[in-house]
C-alpha atoms as a PDB file:
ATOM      1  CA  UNK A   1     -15.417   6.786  35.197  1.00  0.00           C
ATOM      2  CA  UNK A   2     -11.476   7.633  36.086  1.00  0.00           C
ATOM      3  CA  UNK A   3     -11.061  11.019  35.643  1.00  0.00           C
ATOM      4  CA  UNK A   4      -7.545   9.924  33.406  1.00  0.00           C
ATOM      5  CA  UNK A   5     -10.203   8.342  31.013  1.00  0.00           C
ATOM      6  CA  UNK A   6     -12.243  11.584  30.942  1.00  0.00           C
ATOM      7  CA  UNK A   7      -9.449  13.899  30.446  1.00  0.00           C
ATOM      8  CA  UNK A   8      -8.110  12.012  26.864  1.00  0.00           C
ATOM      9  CA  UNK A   9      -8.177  15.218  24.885  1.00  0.00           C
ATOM     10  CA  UNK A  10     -10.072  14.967  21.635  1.00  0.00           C
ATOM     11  CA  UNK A  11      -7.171  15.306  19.300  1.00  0.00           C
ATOM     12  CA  UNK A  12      -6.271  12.135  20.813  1.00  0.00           C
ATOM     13  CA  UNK A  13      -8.869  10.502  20.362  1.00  0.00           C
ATOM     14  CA  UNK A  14      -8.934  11.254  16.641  1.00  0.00           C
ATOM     15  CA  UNK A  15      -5.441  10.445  15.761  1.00  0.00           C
ATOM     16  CA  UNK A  16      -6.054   6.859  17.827  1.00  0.00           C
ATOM     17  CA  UNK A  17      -8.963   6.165  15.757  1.00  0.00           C
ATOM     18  CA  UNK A  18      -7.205   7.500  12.359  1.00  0.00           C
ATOM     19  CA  UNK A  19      -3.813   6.224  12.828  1.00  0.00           C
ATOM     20  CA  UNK A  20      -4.917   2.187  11.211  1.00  0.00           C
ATOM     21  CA  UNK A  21      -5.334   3.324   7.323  1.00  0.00           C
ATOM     22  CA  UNK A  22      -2.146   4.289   6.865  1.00  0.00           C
ATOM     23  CA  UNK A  23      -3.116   8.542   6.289  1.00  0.00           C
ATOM     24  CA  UNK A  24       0.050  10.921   8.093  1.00  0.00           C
ATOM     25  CA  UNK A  25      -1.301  13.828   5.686  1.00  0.00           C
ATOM     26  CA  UNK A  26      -4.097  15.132   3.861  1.00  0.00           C
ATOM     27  CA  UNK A  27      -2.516  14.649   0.109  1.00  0.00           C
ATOM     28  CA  UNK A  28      -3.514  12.068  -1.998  1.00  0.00           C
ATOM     29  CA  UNK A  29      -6.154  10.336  -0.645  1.00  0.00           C
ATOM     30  CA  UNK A  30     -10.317   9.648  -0.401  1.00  0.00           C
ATOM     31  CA  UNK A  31     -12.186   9.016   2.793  1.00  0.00           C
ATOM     32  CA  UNK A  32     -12.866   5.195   2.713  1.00  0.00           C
ATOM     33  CA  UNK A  33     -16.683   5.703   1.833  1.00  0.00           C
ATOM     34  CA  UNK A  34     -15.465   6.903  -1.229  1.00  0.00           C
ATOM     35  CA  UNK A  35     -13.861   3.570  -2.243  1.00  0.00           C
ATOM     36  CA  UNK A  36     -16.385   1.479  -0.969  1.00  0.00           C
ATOM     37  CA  UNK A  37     -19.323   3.204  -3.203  1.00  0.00           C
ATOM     38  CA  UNK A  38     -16.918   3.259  -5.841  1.00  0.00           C
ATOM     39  CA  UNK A  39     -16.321  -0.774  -5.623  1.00  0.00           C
ATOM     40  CA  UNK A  40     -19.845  -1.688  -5.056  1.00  0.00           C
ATOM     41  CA  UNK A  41     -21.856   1.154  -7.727  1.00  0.00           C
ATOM     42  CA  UNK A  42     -19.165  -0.089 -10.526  1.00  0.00           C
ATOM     43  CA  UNK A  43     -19.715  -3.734 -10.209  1.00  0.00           C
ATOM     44  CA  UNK A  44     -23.166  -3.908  -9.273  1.00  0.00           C
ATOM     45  CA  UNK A  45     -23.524  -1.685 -12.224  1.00  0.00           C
ATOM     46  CA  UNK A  46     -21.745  -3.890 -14.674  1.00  0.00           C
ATOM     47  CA  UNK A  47     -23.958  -7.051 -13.714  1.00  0.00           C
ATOM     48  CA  UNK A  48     -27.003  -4.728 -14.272  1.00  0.00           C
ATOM     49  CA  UNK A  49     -26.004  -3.693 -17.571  1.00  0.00           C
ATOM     50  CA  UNK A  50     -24.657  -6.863 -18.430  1.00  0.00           C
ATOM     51  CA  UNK A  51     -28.272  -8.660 -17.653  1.00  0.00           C
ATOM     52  CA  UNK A  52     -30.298  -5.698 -19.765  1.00  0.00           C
ATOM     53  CA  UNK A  53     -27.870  -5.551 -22.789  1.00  0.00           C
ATOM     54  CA  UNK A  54     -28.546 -10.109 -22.122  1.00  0.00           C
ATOM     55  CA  UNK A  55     -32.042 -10.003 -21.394  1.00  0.00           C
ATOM     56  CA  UNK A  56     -33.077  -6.463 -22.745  1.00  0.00           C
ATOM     57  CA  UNK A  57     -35.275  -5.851 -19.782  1.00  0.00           C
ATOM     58  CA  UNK A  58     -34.876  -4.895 -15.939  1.00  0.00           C
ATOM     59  CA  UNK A  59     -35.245  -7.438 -13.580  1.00  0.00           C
ATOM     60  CA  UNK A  60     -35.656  -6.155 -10.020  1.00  0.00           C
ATOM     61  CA  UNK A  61     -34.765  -9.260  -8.434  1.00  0.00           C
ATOM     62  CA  UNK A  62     -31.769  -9.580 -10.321  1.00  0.00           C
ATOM     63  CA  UNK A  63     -30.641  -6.178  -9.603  1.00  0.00           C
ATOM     64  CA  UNK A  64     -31.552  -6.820  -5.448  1.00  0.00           C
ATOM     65  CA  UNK A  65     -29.658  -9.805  -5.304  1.00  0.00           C
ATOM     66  CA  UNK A  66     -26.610  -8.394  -7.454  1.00  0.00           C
ATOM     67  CA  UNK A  67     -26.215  -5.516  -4.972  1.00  0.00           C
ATOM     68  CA  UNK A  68     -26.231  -7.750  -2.221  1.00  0.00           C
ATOM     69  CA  UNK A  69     -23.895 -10.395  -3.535  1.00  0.00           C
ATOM     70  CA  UNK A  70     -21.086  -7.126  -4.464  1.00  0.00           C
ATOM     71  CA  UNK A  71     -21.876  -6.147  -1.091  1.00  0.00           C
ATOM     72  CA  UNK A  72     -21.164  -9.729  -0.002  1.00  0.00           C
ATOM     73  CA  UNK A  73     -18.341 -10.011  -1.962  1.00  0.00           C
ATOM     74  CA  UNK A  74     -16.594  -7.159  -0.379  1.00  0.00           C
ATOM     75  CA  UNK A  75     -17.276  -7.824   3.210  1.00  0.00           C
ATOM     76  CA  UNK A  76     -15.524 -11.519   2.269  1.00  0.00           C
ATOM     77  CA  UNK A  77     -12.427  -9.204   1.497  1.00  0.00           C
ATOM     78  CA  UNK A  78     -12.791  -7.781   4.966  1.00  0.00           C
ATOM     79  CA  UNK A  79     -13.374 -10.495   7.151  1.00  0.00           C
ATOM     80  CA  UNK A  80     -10.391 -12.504   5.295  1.00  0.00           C
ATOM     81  CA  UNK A  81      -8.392  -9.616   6.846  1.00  0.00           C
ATOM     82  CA  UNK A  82     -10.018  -9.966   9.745  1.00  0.00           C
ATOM     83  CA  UNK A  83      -8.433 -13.906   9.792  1.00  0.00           C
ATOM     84  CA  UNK A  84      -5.020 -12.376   8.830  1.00  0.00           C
ATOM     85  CA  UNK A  85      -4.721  -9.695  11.003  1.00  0.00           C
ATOM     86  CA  UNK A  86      -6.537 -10.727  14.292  1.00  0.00           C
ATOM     87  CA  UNK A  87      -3.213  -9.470  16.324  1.00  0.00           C
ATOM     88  CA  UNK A  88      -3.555  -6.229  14.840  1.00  0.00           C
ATOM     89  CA  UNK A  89      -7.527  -5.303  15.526  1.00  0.00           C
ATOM     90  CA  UNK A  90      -6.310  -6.516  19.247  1.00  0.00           C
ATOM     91  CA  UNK A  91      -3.964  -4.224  19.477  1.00  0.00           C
ATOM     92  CA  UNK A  92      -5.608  -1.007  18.116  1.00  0.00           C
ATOM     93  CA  UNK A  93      -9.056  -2.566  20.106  1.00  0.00           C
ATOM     94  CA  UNK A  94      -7.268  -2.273  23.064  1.00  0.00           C
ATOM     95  CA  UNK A  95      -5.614   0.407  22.824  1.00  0.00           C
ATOM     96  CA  UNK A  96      -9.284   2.379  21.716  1.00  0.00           C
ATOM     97  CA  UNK A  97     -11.045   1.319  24.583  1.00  0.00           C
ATOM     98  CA  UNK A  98      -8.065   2.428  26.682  1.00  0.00           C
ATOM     99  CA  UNK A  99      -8.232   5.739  24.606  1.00  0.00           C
ATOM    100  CA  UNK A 100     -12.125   6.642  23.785  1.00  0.00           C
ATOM    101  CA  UNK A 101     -14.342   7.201  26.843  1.00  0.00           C
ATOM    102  CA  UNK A 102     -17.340   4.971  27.429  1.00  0.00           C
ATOM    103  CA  UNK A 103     -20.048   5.587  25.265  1.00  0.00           C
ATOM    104  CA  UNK A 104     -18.203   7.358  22.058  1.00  0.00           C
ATOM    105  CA  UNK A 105     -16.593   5.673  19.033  1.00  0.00           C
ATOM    106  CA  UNK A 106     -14.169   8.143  17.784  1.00  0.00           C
ATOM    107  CA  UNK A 107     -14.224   9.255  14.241  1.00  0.00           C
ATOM    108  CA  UNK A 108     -15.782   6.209  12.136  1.00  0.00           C
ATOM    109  CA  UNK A 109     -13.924   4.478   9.943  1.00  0.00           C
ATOM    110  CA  UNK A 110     -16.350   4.972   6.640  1.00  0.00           C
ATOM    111  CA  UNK A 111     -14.652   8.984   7.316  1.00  0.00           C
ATOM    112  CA  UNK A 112     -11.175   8.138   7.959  1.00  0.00           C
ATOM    113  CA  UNK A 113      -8.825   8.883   5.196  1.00  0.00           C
ATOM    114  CA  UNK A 114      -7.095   6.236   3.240  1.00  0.00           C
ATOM    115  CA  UNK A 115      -4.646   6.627   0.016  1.00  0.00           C
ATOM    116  CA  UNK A 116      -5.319   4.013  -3.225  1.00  0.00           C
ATOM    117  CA  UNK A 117      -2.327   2.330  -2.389  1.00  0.00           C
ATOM    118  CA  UNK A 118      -4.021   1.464   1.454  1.00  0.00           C
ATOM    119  CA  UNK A 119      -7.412   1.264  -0.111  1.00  0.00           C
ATOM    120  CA  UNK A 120      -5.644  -2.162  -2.231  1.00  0.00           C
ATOM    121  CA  UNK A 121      -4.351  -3.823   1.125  1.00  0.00           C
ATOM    122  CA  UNK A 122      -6.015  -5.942   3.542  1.00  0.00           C
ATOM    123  CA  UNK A 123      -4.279  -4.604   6.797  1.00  0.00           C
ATOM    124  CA  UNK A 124      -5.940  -1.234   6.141  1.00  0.00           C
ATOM    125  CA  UNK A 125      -9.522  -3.011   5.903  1.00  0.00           C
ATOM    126  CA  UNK A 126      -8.784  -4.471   8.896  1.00  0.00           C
ATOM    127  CA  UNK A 127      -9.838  -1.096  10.795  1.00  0.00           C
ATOM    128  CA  UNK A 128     -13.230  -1.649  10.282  1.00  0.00           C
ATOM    129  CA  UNK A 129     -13.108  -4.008  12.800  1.00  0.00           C
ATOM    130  CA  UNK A 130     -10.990  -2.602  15.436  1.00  0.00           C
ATOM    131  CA  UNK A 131     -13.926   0.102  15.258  1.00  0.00           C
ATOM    132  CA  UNK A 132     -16.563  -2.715  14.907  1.00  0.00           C
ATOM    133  CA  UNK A 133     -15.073  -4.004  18.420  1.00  0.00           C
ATOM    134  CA  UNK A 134     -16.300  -0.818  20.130  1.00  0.00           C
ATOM    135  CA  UNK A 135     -19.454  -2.339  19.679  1.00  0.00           C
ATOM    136  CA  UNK A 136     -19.073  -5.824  19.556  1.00  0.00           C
ATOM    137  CA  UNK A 137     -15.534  -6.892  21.327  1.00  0.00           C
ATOM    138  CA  UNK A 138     -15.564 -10.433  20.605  1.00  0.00           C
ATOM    139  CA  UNK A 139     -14.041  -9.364  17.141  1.00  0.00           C
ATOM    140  CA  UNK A 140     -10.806  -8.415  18.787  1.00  0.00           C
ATOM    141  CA  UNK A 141     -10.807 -11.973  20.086  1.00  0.00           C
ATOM    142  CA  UNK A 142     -10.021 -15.014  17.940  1.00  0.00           C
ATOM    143  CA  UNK A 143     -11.894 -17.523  20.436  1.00  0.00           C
ATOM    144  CA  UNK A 144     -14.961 -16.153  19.747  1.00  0.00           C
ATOM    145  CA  UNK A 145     -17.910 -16.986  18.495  1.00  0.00           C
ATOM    146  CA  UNK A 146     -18.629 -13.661  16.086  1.00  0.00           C
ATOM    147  CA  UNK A 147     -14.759 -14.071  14.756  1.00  0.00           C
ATOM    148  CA  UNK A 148     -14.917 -17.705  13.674  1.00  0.00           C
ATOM    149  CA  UNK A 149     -18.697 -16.988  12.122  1.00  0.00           C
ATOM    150  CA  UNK A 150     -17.394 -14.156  10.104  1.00  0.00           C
ATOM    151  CA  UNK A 151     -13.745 -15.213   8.945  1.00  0.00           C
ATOM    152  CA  UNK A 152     -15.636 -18.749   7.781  1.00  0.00           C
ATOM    153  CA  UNK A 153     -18.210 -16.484   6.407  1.00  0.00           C
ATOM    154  CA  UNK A 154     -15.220 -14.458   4.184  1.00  0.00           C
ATOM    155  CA  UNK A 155     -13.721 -17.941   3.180  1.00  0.00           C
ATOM    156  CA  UNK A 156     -17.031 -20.523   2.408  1.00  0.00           C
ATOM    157  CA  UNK A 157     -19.017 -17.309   0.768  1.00  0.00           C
ATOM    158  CA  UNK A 158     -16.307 -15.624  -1.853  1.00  0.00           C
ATOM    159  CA  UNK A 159     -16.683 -17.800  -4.501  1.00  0.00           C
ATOM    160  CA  UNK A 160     -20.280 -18.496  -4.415  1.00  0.00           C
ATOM    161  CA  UNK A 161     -21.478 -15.130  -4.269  1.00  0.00           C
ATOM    162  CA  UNK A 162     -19.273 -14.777  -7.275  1.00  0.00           C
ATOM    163  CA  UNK A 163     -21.051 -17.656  -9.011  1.00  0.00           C
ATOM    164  CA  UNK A 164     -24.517 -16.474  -8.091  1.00  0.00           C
ATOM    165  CA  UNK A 165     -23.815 -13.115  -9.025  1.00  0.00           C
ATOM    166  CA  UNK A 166     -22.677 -13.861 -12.859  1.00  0.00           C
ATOM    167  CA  UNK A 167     -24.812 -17.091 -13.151  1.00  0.00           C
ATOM    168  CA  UNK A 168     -28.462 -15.099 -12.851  1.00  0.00           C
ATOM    169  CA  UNK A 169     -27.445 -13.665 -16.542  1.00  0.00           C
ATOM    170  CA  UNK A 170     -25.194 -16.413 -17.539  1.00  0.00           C
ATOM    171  CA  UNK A 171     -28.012 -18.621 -16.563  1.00  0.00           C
ATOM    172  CA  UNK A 172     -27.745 -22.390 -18.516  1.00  0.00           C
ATOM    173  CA  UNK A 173     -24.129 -20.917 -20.002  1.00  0.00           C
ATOM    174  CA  UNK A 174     -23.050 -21.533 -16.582  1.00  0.00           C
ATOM    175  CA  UNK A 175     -25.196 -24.471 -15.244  1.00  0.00           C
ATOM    176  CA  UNK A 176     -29.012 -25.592 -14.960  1.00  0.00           C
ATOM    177  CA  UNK A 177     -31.259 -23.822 -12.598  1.00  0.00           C
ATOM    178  CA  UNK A 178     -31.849 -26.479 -10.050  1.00  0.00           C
ATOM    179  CA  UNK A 179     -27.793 -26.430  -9.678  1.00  0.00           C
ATOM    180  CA  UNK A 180     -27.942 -22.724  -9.030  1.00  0.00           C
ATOM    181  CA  UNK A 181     -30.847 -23.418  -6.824  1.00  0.00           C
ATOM    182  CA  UNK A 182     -29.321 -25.972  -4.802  1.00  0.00           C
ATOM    183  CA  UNK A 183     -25.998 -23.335  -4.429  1.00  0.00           C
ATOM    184  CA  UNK A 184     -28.230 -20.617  -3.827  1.00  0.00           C
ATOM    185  CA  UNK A 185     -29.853 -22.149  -0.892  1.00  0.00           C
ATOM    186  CA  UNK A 186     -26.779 -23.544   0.833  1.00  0.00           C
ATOM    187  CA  UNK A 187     -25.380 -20.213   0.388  1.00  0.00           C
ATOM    188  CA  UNK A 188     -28.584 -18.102   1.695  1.00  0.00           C
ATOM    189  CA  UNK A 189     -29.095 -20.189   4.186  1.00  0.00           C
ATOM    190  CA  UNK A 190     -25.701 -20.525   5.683  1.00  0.00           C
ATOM    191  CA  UNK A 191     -25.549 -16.402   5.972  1.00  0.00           C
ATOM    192  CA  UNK A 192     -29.447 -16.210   7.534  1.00  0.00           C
ATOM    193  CA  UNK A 193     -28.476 -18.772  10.150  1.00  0.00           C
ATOM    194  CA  UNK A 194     -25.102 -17.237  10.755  1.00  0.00           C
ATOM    195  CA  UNK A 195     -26.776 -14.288  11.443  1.00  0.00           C
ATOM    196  CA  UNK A 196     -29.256 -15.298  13.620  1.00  0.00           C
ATOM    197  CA  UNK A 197     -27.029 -17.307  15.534  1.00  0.00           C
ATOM    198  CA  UNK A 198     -24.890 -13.857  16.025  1.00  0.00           C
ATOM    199  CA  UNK A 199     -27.901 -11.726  16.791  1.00  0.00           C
ATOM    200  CA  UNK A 200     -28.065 -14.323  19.918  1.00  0.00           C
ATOM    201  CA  UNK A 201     -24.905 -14.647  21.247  1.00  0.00           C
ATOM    202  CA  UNK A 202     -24.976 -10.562  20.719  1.00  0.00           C
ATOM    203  CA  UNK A 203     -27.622 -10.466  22.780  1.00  0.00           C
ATOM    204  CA  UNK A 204     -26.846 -13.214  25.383  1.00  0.00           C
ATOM    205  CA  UNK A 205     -23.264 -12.047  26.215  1.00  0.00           C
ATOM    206  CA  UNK A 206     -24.769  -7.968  26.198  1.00  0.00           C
ATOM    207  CA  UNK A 207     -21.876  -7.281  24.130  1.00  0.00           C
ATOM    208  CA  UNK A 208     -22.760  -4.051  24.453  1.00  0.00           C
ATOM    209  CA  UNK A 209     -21.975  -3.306  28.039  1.00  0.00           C
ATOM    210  CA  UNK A 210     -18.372  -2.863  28.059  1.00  0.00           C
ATOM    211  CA  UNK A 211     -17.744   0.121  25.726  1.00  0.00           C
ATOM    212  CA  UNK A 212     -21.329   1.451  27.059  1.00  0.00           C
ATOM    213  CA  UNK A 213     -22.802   1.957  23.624  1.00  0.00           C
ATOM    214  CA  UNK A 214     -25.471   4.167  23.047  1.00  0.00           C
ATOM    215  CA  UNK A 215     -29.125   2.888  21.455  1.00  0.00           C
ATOM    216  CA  UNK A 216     -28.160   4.635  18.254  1.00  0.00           C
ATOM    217  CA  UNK A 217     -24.538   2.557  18.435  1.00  0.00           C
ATOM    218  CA  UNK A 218     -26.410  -0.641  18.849  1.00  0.00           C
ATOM    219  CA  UNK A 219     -29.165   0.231  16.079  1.00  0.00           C
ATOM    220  CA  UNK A 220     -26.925   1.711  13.314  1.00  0.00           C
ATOM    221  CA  UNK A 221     -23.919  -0.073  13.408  1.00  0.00           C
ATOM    222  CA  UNK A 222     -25.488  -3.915  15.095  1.00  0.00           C
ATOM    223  CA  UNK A 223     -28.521  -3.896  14.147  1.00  0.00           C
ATOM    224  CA  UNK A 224     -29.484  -2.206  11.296  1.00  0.00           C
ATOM    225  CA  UNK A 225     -25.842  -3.528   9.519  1.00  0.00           C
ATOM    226  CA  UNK A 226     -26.275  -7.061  10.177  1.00  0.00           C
ATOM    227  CA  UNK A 227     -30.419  -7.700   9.421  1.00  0.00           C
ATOM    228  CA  UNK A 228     -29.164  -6.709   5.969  1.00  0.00           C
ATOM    229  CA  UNK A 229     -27.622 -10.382   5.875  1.00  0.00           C
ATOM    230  CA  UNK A 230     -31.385 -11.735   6.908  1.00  0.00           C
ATOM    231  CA  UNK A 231     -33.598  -9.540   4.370  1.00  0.00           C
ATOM    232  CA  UNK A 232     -31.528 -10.305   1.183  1.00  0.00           C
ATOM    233  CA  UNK A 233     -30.797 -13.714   1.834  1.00  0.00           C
ATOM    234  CA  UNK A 234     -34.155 -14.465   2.446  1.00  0.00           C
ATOM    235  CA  UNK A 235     -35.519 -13.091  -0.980  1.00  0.00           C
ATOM    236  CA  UNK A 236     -32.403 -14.993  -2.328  1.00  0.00           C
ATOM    237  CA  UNK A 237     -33.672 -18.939  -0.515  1.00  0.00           C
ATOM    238  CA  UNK A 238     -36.899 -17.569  -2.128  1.00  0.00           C
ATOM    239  CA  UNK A 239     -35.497 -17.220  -6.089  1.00  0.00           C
ATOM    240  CA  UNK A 240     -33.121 -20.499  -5.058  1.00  0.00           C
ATOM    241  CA  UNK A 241     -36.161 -22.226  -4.346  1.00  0.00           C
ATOM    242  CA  UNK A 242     -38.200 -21.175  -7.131  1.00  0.00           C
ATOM    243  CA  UNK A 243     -34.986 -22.155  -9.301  1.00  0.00           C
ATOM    244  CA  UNK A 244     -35.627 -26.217  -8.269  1.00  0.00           C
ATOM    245  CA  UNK A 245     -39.194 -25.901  -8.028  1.00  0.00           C
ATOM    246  CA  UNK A 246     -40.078 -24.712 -11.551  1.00  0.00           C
ATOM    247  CA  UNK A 247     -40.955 -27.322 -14.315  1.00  0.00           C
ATOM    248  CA  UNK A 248     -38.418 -26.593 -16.661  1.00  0.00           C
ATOM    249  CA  UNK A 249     -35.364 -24.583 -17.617  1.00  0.00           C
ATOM    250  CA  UNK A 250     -37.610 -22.049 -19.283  1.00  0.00           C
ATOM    251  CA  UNK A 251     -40.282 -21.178 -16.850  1.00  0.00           C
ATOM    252  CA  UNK A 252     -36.968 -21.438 -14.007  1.00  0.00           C
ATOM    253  CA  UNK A 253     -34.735 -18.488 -15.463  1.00  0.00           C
ATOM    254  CA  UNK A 254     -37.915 -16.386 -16.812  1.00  0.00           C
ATOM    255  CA  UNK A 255     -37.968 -15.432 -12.670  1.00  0.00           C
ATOM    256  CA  UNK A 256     -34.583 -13.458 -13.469  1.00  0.00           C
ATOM    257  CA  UNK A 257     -35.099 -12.123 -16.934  1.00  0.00           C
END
């Protein structure tokens, strides 16, 4: 490794990796794990309480699926930005891997700081994927494979993870079950085969040879991140299926009451 590379002092480092969400002091503002728990605890809480004070009991398939689908929902927010602001993550990309030495990420973006008025705009979501290109930096590249699967991804999936989400407690207010089936398993599906299609070219191109990530890079943030988007949709083609299957309306949405 050039001993320029080596020499990058650490307060560099950390201001390269801070400088994308928009922070130039320490007033006014929440590290950006803050906002996330705060998005996805207050919504997936509403649906919760909105199915109990519907149904009047707790349905743990329900509440799986409703934390996935806010979960969803908010990564569609980011990789919409991730469309809009593909220059950008280049830029900062490059100039991080220019920046960071081999092997290290910097100071992770779930710990940067990020003010309200940031924490509302799609540019400052963007970061998460200049750091995500550390790891993976085919995201920093708009003729790639993991960029076109995750920007059609934040388009197609929006509004039916919305859908899904209210329509297991709106139930036959919203449509019959074999409709929410049939969305259900386009939608699953398309995420578990999106994902194993990335696992593989992951793999295939050893995306993570050129920033030298460690195992516990390639576990945490690859890995363990992304089998999410297998395990939940999986349990969700399983309900969706159930939804057509069953004989009638009745015995259809008992499975989510």
């Amino acid at each position: 490794m050039p001993a320029k590379r080596r020499s990058v002092s650490r307060k560099k480092v950390i201001k390269s990796t801070n400088s994308g969400t928009g922070v130039k002091d320490k007033e006014g503002y929440l590290w950006c794990i803050f906002y996330i728990a705060i998005f996805v605890v207050f919504n997936t809480g509403y649906l919760i309480k909105w199915h109990y004070d519907t149904f009047k009991t707790i349905n743990y398939m329900q509440i799986s699926l409703a934390l996935f689908l806010v979960i969803n929902i908010m990564i569609c927010v980011w990789e919409i930005s991730l469309l809009m602001y593909i220059k950008h993550i280049k830029q900062r990309s490059d100039l991080l891997l220019k920046t960071i030495p081999k092997g290290e990420l910097g100071s992770l973006f779930l710990f940067q700081p990020m003010t309200l008025k940031n924490a509302l705009s799609l540019k400052a979501w963007s970061e998460i994927w200049v750091v995500y290109s550390l790891c993976d930096t085919s995201y920093a590249s708009h003729d790639s494979f993991g960029w076109s699967i995750d920007t059609g991804n934040g388009i197609s999936a929006l509004i039916p993870s919305i859908l899904f989400a209210i329509g297991m407690t709106l139930q036959d207010n919203l449509c019959s079950p074999k409709l929410l089936g049939m969305l259900g398993i386009a939608h699953f599906w398309q995420m578990t085969y999106g994902t194993l299609l990335y696992f593989f070219q992951y793999c295939y191109h050893k995306r993570w040879m050129k920033h030298g990530n460690t195992n516990v890079h390639i576990f945490t943030l690859v890995i363990l991140s992304n089998v999410t988007w297998i395990v939940f949709p999986c349990l969700g083609l399983w309900i969706s299926t159930q939804l057509i299957l069953a004989d009638d309306s009745d015995v259809a949405w008992n499975l989510l009451q």
